[in-house]
Protein backbone atom coordinates (compact mmCIF):
# COMPACT_ATOMS: atom_id res chain seq x y z
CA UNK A 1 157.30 103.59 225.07
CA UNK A 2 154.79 103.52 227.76
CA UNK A 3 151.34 105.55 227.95
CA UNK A 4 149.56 107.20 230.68
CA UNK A 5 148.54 104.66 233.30
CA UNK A 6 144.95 103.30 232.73
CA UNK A 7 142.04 104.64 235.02
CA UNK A 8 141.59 101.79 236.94
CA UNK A 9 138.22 99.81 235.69
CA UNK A 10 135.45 99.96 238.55
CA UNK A 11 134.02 96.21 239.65
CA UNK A 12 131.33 95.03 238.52
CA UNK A 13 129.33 95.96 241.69
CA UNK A 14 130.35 99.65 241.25
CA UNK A 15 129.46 99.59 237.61
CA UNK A 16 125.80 98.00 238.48
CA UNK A 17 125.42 100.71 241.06
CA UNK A 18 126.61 103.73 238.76
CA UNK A 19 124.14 102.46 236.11
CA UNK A 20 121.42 102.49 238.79
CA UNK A 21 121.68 105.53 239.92
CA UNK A 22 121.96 107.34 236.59
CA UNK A 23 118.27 106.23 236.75
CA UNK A 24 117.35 107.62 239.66
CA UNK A 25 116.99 111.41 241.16
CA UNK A 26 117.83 110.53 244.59
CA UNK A 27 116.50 112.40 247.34
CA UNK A 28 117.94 113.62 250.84
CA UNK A 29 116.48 113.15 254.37
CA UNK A 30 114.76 116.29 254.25
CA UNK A 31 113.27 116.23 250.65
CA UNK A 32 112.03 112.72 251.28
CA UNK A 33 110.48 113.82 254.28
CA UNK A 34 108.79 116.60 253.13
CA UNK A 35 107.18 114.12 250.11
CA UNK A 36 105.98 111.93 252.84
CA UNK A 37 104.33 114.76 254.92
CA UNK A 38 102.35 115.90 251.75
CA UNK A 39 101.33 113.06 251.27
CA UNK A 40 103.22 112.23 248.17
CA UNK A 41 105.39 109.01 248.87
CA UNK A 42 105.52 106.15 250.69
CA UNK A 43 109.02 104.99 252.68
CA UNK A 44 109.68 101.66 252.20
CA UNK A 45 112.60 100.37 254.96
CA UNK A 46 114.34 97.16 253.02
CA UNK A 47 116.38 96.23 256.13
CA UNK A 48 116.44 92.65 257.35
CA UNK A 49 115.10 92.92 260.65
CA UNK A 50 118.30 92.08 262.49
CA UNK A 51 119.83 95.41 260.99
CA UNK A 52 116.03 97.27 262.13
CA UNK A 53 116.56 95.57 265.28
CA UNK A 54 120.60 97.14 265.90
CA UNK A 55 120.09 100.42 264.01
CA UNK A 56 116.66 101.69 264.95
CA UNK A 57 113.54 102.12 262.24
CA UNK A 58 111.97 104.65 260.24
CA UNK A 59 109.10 106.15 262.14
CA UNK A 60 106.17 105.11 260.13
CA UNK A 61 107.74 103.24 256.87
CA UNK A 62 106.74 100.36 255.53
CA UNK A 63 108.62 97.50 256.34
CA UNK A 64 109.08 95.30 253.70
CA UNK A 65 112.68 93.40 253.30
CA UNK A 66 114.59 92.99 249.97
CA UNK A 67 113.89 89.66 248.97
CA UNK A 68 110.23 89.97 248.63
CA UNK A 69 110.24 94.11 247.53
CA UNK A 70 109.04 93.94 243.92
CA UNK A 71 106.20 91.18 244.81
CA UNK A 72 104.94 93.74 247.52
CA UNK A 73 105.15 97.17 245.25
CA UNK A 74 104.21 95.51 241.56
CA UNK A 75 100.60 96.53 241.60
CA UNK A 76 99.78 93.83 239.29
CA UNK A 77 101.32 91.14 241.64
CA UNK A 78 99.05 88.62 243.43
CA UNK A 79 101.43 89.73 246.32
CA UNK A 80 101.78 93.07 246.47
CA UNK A 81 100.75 94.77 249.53
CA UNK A 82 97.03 97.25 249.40
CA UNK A 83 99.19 100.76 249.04
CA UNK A 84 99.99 99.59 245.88
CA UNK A 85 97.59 100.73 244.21
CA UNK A 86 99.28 101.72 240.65
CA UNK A 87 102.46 102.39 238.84
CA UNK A 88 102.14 106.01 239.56
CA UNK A 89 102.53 105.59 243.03
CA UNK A 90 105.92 107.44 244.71
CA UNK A 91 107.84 105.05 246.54
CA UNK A 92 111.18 105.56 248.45
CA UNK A 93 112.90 103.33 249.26
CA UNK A 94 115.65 103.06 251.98
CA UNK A 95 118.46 100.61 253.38
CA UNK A 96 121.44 101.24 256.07
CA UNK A 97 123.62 103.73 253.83
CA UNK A 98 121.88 103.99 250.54
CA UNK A 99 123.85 101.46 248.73
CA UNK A 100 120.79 98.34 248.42
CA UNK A 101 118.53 101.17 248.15
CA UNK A 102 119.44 102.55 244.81
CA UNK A 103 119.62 98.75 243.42
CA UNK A 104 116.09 98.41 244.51
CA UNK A 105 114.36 101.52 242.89
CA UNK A 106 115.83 100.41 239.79
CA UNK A 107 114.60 97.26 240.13
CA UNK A 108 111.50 98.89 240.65
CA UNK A 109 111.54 100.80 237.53
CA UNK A 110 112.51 97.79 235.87
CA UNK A 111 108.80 96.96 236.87
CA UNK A 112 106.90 99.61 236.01
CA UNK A 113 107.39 101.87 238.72
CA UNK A 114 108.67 104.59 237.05
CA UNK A 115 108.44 107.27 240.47
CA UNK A 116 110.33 105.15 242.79
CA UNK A 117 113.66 106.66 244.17
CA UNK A 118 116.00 105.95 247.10
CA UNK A 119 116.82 108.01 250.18
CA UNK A 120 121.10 109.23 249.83
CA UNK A 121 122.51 108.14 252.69
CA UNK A 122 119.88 105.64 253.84
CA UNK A 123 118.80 105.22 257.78
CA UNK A 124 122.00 106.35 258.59
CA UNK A 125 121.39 109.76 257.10
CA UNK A 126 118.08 109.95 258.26
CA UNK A 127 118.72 109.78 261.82
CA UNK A 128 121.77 112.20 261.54
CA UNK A 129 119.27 114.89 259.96
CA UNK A 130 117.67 114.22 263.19
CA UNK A 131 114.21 113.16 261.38
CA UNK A 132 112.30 110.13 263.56
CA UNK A 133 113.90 107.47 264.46
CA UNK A 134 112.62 104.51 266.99
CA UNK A 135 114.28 101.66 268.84
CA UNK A 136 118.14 100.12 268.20
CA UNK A 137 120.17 98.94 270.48
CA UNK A 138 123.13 101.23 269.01
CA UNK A 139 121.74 104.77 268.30
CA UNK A 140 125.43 105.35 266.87
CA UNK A 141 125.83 102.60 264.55
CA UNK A 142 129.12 101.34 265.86
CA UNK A 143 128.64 98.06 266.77
């Protein structure tokens, strides 16, 4: 006798992202830009400057890449960068599609950063709500 087939397990990639996230309240293109108009977060683009470079940037984010993030942002860090100036500070963060992104702002709350949050959808989203974008060689993202 045979039972219903077994959901199939998620890797451990997907796993490590689901846990993220259930840490996170994520925010859209045009809730993140709203924040950043009032004043009330910083964007932080993680994007290796090749991808920058291809894809456009952020208009007016803070560039800081992956490797290096929670030196920058830890405001106790002999590293960090002046806007941090405290654990209350609201960062989003952002990569290509929103995948890095949410590992990041949970790394970040693994910190001490207990506001930080990642934009759904990443760059990608952000220039197809038509927010501002500038540069890329590939306004499309197909190459």
């Amino acid at each position: 006798m045979t039972g219903p087939a077994a959901a199939p397990v998620p890797s451990g990639i997907d796993r490590m992202l689901a846990r993220a996230r259930e840490r996170l309240r994520r925010i859209g293109p045009h809730e993140a830009a709203a924040e950043l108009a009032a004043g009330e977060a910083l964007l932080v683009d993680i994007r290796p400057a090749a991808q920058r470079a291809r894809e456009g940037e952020f208009a007016g984010a803070l560039v800081i890449e992956r490797n290096v993030l929670e030196w920058r942002l830890d405001p106790l860090s002999d590293a960090r960068i002046p806007e941090a100036t405290g654990h209350a500070v609201r960062w989003i963060v952002a990569c290509s599609e929103g995948y890095t992104s949410s590992l990041a702002a949970a790394s970040l709350h693994d910190i001490g950063l207990p506001r930080a949050t990642d934009l759904e959808g990443g760059f990608q989203a952000w220039r197809a709500a038509g927010l501002p974008v500038r540069g890329g060689e590939d306004p499309a993202g197909t190459s």
